[in-house]
N, C-alpha and C. Protein backbone atom coordinates (compact mmCIF):
# COMPACT_ATOMS: atom_id res chain seq x y z
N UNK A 1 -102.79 -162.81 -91.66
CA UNK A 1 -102.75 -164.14 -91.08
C UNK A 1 -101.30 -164.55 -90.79
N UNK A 2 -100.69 -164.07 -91.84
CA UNK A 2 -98.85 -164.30 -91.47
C UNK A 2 -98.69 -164.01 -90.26
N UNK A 3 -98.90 -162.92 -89.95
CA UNK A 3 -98.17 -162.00 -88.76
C UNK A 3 -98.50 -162.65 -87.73
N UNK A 4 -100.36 -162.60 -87.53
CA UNK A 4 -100.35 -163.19 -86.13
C UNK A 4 -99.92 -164.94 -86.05
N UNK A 5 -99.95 -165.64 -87.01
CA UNK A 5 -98.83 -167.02 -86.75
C UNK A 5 -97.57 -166.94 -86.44
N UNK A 6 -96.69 -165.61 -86.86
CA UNK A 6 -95.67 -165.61 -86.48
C UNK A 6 -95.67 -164.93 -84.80
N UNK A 7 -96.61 -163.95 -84.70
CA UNK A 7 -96.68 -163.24 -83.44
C UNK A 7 -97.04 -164.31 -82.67
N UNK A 8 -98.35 -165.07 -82.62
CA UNK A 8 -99.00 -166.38 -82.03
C UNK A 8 -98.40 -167.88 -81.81
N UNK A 9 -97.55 -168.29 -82.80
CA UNK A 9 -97.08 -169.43 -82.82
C UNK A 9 -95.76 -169.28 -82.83
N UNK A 10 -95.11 -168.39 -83.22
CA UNK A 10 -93.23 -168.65 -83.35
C UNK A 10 -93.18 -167.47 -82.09
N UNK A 11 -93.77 -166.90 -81.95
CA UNK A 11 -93.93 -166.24 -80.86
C UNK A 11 -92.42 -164.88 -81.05
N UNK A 12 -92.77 -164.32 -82.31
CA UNK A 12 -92.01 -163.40 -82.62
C UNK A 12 -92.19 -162.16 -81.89
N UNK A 13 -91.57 -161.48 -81.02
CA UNK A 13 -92.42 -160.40 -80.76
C UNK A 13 -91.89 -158.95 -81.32
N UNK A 14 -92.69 -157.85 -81.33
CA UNK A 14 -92.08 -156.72 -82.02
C UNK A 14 -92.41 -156.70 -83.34
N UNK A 15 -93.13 -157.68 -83.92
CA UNK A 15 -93.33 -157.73 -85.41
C UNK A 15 -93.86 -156.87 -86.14
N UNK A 16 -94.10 -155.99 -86.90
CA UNK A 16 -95.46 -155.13 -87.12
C UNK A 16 -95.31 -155.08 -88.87
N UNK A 17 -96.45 -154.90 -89.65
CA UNK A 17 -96.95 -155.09 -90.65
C UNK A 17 -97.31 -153.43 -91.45
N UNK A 18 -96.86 -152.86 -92.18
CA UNK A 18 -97.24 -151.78 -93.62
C UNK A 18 -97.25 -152.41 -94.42
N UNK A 19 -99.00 -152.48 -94.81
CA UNK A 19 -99.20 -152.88 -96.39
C UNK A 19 -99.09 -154.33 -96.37
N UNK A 20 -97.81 -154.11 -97.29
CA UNK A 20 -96.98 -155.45 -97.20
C UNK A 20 -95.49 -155.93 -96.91
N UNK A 21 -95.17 -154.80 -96.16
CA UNK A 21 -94.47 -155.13 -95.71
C UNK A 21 -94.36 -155.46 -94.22
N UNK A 22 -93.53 -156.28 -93.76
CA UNK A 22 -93.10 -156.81 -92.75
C UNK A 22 -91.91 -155.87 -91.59
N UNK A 23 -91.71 -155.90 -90.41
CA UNK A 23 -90.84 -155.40 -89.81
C UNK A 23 -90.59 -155.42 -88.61
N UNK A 24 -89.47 -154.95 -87.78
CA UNK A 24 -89.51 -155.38 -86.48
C UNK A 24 -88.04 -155.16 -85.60
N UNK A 25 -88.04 -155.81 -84.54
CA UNK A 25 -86.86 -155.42 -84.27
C UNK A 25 -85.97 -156.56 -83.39
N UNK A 26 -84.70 -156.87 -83.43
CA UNK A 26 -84.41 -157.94 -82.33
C UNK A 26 -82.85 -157.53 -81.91
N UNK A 27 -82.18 -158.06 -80.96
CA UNK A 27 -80.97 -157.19 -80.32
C UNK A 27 -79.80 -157.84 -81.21
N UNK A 28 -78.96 -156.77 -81.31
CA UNK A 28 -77.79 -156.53 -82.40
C UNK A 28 -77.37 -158.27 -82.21
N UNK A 29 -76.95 -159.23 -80.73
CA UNK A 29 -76.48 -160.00 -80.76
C UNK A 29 -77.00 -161.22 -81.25
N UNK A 30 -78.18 -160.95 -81.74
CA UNK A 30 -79.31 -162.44 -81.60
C UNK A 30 -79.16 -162.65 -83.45
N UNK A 31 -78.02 -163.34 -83.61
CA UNK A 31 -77.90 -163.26 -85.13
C UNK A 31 -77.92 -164.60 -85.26
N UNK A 32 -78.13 -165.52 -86.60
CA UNK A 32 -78.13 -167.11 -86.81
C UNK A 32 -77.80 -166.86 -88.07
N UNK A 33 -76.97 -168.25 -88.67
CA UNK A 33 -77.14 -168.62 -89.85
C UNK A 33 -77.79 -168.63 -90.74
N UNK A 34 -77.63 -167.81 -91.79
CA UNK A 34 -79.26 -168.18 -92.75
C UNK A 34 -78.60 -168.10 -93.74
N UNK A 35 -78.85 -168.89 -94.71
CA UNK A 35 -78.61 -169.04 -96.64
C UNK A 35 -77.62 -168.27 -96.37
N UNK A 36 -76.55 -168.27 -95.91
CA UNK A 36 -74.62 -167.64 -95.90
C UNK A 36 -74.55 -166.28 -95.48
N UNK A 37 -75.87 -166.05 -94.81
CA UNK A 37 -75.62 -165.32 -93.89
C UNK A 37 -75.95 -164.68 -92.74
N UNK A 38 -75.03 -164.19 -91.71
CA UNK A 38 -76.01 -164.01 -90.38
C UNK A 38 -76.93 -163.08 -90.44
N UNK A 39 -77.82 -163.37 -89.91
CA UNK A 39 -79.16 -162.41 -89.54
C UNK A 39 -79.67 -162.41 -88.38
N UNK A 40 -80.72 -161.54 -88.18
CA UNK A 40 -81.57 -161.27 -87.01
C UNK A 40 -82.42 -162.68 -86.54
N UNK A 41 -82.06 -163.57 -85.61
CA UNK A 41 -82.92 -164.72 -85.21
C UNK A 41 -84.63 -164.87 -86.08
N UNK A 42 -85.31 -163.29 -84.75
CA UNK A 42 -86.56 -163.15 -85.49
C UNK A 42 -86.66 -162.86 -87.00
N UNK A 43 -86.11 -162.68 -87.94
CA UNK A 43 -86.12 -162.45 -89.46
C UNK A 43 -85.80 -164.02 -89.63
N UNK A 44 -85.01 -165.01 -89.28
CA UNK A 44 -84.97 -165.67 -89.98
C UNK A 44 -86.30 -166.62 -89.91
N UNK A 45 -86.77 -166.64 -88.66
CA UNK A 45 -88.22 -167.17 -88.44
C UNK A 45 -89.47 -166.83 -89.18
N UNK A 46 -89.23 -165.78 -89.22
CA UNK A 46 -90.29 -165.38 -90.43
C UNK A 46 -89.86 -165.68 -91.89
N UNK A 47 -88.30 -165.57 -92.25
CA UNK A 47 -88.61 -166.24 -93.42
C UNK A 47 -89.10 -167.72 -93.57
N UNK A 48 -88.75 -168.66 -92.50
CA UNK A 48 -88.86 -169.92 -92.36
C UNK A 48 -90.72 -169.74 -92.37
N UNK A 49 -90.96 -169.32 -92.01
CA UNK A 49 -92.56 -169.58 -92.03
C UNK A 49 -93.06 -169.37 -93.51
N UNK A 50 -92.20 -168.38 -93.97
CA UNK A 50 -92.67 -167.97 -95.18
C UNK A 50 -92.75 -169.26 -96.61
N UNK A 51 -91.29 -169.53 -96.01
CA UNK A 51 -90.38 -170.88 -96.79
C UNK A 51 -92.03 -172.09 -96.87
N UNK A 52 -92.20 -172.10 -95.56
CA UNK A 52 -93.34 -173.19 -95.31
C UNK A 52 -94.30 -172.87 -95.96
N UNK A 53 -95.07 -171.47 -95.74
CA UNK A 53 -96.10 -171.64 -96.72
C UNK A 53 -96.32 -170.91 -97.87
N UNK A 54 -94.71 -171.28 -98.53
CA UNK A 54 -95.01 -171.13 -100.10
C UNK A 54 -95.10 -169.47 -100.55
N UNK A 55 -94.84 -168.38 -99.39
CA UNK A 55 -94.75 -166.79 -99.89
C UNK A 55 -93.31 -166.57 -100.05
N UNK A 56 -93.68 -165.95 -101.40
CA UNK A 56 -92.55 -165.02 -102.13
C UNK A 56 -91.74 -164.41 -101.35
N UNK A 57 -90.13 -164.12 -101.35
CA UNK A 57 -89.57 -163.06 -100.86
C UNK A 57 -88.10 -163.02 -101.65
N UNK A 58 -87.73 -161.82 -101.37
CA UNK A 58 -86.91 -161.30 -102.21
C UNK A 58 -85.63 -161.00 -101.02
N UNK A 59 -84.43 -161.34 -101.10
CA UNK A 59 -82.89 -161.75 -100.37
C UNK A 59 -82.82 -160.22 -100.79
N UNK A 60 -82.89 -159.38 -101.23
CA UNK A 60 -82.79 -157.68 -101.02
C UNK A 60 -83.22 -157.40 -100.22
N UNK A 61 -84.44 -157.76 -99.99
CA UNK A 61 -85.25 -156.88 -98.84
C UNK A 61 -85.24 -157.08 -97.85
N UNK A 62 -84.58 -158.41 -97.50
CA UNK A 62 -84.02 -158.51 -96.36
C UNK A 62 -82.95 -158.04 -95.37
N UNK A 63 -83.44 -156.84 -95.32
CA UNK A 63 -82.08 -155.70 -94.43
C UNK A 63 -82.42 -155.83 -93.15
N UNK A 64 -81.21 -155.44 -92.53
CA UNK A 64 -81.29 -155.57 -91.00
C UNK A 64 -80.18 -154.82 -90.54
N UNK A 65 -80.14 -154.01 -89.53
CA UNK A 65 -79.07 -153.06 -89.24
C UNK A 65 -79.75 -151.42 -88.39
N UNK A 66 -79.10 -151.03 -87.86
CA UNK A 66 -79.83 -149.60 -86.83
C UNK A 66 -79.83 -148.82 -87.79
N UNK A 67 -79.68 -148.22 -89.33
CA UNK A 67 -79.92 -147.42 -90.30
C UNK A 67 -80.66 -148.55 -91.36
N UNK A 68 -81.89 -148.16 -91.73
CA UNK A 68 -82.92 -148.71 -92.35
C UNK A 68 -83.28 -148.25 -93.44
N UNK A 69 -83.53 -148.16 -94.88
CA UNK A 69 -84.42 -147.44 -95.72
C UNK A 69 -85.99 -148.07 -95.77
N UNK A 70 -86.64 -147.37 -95.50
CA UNK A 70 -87.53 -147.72 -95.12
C UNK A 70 -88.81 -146.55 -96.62
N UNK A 71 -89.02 -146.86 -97.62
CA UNK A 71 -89.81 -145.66 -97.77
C UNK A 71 -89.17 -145.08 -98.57
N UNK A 72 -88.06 -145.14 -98.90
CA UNK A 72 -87.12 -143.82 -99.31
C UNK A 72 -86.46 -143.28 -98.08
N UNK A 73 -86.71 -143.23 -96.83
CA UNK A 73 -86.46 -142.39 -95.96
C UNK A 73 -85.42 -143.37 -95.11
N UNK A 74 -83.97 -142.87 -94.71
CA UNK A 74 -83.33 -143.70 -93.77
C UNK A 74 -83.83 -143.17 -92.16
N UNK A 75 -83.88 -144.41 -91.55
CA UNK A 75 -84.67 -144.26 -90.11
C UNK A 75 -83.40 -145.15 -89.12
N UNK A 76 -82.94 -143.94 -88.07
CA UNK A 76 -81.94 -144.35 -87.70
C UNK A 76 -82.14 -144.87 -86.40
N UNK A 77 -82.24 -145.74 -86.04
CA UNK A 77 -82.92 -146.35 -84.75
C UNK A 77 -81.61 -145.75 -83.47
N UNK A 78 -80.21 -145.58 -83.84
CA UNK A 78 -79.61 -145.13 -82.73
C UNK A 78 -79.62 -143.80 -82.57
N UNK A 79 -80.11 -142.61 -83.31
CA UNK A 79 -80.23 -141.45 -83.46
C UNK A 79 -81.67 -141.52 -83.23
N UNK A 80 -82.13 -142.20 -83.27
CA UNK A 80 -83.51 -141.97 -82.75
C UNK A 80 -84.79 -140.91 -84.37
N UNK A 81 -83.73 -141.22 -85.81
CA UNK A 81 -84.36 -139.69 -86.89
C UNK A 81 -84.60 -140.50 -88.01
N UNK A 82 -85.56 -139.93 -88.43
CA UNK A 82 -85.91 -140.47 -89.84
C UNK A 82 -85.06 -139.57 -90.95
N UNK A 83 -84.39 -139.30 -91.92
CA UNK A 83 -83.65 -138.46 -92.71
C UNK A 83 -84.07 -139.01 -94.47
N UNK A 84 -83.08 -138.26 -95.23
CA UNK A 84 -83.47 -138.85 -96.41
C UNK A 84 -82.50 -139.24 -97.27
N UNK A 85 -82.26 -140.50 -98.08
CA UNK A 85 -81.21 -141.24 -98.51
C UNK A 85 -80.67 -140.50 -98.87
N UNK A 86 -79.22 -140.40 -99.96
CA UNK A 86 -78.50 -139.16 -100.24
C UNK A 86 -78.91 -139.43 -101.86
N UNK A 87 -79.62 -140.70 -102.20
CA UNK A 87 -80.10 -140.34 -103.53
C UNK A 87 -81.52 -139.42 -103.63
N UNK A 88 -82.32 -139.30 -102.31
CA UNK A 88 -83.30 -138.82 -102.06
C UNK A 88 -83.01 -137.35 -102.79
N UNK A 89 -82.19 -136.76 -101.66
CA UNK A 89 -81.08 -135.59 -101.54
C UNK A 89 -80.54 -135.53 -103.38
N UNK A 90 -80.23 -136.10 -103.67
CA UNK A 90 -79.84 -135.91 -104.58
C UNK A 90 -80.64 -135.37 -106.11
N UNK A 91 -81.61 -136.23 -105.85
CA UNK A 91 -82.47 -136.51 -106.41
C UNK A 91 -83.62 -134.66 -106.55
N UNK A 92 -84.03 -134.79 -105.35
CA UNK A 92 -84.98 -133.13 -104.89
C UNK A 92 -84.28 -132.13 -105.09
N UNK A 93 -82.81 -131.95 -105.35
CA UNK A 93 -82.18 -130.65 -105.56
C UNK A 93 -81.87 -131.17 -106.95
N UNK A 94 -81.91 -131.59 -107.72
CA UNK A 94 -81.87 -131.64 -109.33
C UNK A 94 -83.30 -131.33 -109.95
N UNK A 95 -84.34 -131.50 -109.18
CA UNK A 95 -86.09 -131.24 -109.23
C UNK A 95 -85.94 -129.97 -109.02
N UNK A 96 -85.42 -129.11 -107.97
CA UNK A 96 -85.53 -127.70 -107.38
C UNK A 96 -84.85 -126.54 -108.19
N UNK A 97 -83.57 -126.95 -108.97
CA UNK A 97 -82.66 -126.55 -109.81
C UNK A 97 -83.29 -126.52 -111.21
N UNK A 98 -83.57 -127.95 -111.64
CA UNK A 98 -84.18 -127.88 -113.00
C UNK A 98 -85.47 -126.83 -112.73
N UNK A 99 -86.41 -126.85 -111.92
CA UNK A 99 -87.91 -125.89 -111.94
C UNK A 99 -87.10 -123.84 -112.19
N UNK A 100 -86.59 -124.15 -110.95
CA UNK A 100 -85.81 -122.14 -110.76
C UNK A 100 -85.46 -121.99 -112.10
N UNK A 101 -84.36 -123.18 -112.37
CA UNK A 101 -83.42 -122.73 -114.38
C UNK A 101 -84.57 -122.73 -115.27
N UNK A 102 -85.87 -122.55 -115.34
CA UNK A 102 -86.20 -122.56 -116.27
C UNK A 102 -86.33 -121.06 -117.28
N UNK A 103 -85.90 -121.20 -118.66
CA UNK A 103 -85.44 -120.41 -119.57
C UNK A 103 -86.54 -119.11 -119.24
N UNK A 104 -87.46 -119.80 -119.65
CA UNK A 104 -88.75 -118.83 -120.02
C UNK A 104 -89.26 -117.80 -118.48
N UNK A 105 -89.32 -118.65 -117.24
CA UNK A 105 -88.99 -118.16 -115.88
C UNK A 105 -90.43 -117.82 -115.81
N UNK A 106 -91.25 -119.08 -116.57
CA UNK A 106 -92.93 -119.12 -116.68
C UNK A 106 -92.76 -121.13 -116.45
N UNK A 107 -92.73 -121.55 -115.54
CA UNK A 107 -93.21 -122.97 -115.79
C UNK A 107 -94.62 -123.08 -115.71
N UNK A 108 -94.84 -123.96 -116.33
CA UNK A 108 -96.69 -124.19 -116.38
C UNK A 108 -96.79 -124.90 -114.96
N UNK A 109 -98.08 -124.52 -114.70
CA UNK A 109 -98.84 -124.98 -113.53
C UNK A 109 -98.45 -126.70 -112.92
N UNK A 110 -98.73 -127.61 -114.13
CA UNK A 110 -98.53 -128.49 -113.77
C UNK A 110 -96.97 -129.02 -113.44
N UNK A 111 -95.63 -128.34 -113.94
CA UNK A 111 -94.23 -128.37 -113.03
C UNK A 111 -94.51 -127.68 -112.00
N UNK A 112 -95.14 -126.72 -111.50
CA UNK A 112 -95.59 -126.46 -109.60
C UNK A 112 -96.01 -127.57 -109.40
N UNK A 113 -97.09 -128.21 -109.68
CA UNK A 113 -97.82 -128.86 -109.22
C UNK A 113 -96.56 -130.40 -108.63
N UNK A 114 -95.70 -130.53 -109.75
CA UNK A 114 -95.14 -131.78 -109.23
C UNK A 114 -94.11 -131.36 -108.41
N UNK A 115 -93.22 -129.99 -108.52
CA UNK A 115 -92.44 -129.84 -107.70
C UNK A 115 -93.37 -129.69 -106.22
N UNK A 116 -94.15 -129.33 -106.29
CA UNK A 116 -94.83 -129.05 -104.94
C UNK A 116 -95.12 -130.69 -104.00
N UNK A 117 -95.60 -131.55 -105.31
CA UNK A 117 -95.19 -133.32 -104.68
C UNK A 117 -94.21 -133.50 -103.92
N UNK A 118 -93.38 -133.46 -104.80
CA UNK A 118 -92.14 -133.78 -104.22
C UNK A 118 -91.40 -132.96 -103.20
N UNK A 119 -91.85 -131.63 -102.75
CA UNK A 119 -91.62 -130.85 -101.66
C UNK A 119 -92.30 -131.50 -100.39
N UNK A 120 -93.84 -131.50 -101.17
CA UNK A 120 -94.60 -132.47 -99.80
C UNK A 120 -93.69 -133.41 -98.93
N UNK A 121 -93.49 -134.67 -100.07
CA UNK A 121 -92.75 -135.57 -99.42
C UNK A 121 -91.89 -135.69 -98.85
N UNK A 122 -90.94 -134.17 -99.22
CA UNK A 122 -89.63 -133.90 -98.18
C UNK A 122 -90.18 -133.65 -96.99
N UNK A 123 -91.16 -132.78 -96.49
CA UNK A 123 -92.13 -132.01 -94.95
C UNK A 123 -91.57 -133.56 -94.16
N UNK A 124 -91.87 -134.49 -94.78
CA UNK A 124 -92.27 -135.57 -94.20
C UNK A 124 -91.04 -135.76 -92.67
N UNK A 125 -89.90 -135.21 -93.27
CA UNK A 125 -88.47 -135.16 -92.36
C UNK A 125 -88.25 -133.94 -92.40
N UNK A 126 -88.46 -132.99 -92.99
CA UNK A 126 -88.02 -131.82 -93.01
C UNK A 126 -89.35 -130.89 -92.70
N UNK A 127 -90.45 -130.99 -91.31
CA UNK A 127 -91.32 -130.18 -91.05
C UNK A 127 -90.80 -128.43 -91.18
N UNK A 128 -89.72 -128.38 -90.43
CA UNK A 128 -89.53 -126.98 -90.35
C UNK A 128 -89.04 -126.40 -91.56
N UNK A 129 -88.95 -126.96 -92.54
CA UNK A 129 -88.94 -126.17 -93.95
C UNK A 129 -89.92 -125.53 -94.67
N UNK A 130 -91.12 -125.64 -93.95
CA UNK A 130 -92.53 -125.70 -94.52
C UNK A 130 -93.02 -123.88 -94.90
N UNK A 131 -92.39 -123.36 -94.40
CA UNK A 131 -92.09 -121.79 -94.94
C UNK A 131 -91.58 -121.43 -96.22
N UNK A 132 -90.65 -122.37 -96.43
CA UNK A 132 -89.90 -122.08 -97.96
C UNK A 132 -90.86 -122.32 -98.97
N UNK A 133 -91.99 -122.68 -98.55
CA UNK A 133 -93.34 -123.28 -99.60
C UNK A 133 -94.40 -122.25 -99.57
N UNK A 134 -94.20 -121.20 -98.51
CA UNK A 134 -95.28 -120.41 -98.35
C UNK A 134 -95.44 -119.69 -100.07
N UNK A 135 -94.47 -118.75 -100.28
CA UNK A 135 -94.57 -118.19 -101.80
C UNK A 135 -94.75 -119.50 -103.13
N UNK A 136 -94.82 -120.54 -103.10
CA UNK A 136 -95.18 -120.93 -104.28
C UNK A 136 -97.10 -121.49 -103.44
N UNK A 137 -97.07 -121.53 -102.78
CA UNK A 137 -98.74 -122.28 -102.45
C UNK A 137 -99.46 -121.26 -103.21
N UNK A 138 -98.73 -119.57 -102.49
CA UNK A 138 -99.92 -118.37 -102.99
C UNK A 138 -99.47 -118.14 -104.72
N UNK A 139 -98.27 -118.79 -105.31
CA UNK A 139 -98.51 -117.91 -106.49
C UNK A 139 -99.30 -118.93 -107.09
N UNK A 140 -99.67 -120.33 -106.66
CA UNK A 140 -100.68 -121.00 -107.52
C UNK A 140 -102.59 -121.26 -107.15
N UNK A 141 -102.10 -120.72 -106.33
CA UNK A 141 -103.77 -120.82 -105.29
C UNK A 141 -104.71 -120.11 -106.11
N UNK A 142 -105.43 -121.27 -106.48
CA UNK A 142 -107.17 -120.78 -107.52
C UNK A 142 -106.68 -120.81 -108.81
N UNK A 143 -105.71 -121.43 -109.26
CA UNK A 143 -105.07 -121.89 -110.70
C UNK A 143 -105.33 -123.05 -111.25
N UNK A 144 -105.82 -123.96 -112.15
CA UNK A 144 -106.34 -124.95 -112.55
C UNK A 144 -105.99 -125.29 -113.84
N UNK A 145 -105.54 -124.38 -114.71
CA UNK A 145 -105.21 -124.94 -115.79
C UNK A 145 -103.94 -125.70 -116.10
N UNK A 146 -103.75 -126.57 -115.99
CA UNK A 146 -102.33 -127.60 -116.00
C UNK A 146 -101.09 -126.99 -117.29
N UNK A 147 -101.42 -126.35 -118.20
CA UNK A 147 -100.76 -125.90 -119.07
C UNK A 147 -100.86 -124.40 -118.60
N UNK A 148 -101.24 -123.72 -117.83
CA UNK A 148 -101.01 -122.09 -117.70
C UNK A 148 -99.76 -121.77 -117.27
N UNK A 149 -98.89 -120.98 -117.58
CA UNK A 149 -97.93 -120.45 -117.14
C UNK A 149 -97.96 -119.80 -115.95
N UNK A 150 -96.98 -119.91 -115.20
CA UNK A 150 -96.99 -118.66 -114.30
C UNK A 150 -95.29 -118.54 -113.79
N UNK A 151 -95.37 -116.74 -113.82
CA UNK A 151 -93.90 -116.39 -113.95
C UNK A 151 -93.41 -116.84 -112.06
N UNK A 152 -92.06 -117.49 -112.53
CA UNK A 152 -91.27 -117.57 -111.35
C UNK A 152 -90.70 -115.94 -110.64
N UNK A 153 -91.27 -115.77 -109.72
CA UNK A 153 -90.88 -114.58 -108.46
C UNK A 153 -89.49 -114.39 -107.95
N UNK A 154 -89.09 -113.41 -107.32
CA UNK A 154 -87.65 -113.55 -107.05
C UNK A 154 -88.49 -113.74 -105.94
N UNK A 155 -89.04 -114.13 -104.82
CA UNK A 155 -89.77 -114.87 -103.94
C UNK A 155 -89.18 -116.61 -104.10
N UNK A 156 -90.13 -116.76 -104.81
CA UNK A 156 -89.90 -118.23 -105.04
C UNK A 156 -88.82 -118.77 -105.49
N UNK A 157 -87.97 -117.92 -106.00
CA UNK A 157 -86.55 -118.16 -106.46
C UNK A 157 -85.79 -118.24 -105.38
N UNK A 158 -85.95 -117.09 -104.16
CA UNK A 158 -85.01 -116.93 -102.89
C UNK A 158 -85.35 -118.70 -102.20
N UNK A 159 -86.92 -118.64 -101.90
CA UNK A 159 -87.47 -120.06 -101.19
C UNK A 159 -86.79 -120.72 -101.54
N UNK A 160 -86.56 -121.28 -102.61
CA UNK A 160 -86.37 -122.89 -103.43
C UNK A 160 -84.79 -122.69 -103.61
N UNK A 161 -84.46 -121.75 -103.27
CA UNK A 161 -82.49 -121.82 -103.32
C UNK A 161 -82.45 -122.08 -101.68
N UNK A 162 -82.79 -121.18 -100.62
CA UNK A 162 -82.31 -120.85 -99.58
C UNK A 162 -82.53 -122.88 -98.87
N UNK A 163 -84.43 -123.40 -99.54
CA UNK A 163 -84.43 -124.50 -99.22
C UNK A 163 -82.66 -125.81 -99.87
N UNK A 164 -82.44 -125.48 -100.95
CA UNK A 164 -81.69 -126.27 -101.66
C UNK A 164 -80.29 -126.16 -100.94
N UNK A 165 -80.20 -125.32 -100.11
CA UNK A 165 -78.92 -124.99 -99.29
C UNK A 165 -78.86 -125.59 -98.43
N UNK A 166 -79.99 -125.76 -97.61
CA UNK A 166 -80.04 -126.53 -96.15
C UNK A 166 -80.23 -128.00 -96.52
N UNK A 167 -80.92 -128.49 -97.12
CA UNK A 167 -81.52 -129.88 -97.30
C UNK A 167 -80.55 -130.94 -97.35
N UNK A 168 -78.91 -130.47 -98.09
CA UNK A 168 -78.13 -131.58 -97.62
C UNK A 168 -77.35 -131.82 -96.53
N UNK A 169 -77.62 -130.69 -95.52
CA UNK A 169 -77.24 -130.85 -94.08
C UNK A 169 -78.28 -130.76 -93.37
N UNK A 170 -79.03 -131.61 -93.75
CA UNK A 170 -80.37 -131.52 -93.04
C UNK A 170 -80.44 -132.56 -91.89
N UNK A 171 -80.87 -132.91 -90.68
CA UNK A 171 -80.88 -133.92 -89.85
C UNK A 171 -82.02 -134.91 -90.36
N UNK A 172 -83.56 -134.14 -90.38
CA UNK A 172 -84.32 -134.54 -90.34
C UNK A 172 -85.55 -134.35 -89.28
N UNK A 173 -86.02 -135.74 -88.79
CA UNK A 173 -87.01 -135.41 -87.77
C UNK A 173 -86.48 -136.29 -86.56
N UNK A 174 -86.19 -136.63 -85.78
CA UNK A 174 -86.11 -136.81 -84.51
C UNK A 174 -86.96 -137.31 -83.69
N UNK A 175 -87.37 -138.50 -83.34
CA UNK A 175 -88.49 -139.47 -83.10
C UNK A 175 -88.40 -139.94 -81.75
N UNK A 176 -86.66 -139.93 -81.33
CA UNK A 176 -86.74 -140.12 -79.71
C UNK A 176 -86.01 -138.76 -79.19
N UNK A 177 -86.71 -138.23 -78.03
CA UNK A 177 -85.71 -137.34 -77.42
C UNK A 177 -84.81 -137.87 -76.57
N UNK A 178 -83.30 -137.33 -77.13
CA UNK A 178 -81.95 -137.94 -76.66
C UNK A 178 -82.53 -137.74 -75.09
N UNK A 179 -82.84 -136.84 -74.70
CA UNK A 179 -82.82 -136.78 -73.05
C UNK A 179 -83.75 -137.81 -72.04
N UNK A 180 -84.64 -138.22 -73.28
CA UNK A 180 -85.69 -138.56 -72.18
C UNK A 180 -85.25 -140.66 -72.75
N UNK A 181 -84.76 -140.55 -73.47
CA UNK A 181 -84.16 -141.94 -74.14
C UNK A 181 -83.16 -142.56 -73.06
């Protein structure tokens, strides 16, 4: 009901709605005064509506700028790429490192299982990595017991390094083509 009052009556346009969150877009110059500081015209209208009827919001989440976190994921509206924060980055190669170092060079099923999460969620910007996953899918495929061991491969060892090499010079995914932009 927010949205379309703001789309319908303040006549915001560009607005669009995940979940609960809010978002949108308005030109670098169209900035106003708000609580000490400038912002995006359309953002401040929506907070003003918000102000009116009494919904919560939080002065963090109020970002505005052509690099976005959006998700975890920075989405660069002048590059046209979605990429991943550098705590993201930071974060998935301390996951990839801790799984390979392990002593025993048997992690149980269920550390695949979460490193393999958190691999997912990288695909998300990083499609063409999706090979470096081929050797751990097959060494767990038809495995179920969450406590079973299974020995780490010099396979899966090469994957999960060769991935940990590229990932912090990674671009990402690419959402507008520069040429046709």
């Amino acid at each position: 009901l927010l949205c379309w009052i703001a789309i319908r009556k303040l006549r915001i346009i560009g607005l669009f709605v995940y979940m609960d969150d809010f978002f949108g877009w308005d030109f670098l110059d169209d900035l106003v005064f708000y609580r000490g500081k400038r912002r995006p015209r359309c953002q401040v209208l929506l907070l003003t509506l918000w102000e009116f009827v009494g919904c919560p919001s939080e002065d963090r989440k109020q970002e505005h700028g052509v690099t976005l976190k959006i998700i975890g994921f920075y989405v660069d509206a002048t590059l046209g790429s979605i990429s991943l924060t550098p705590e993201s980055v930071a974060d998935i190669l301390v996951k990839i490192q801790a799984f390979i170092s392990d002593v025993k060079r048997q992690p149980p099923l269920r550390d695949w299982q979460k490193l393999a999460g958190h691999l997912n969620w990288l695909l998300n910007v990083l499609p063409w990595a999706r090979p470096a996953l081929t050797e751990r899918y097959r060494k767990t495929r038809g495995k179920s017991h969450a406590n079973a061991r299974i020995f780490l491969n010099r396979e899966v060892i090469q994957d999960l390094t060769w991935l940990s090499s590229v990932i912090p010079e990674a671009v990402g995914v690419r959402f507008v083509d520069a040429l046709a932009w």
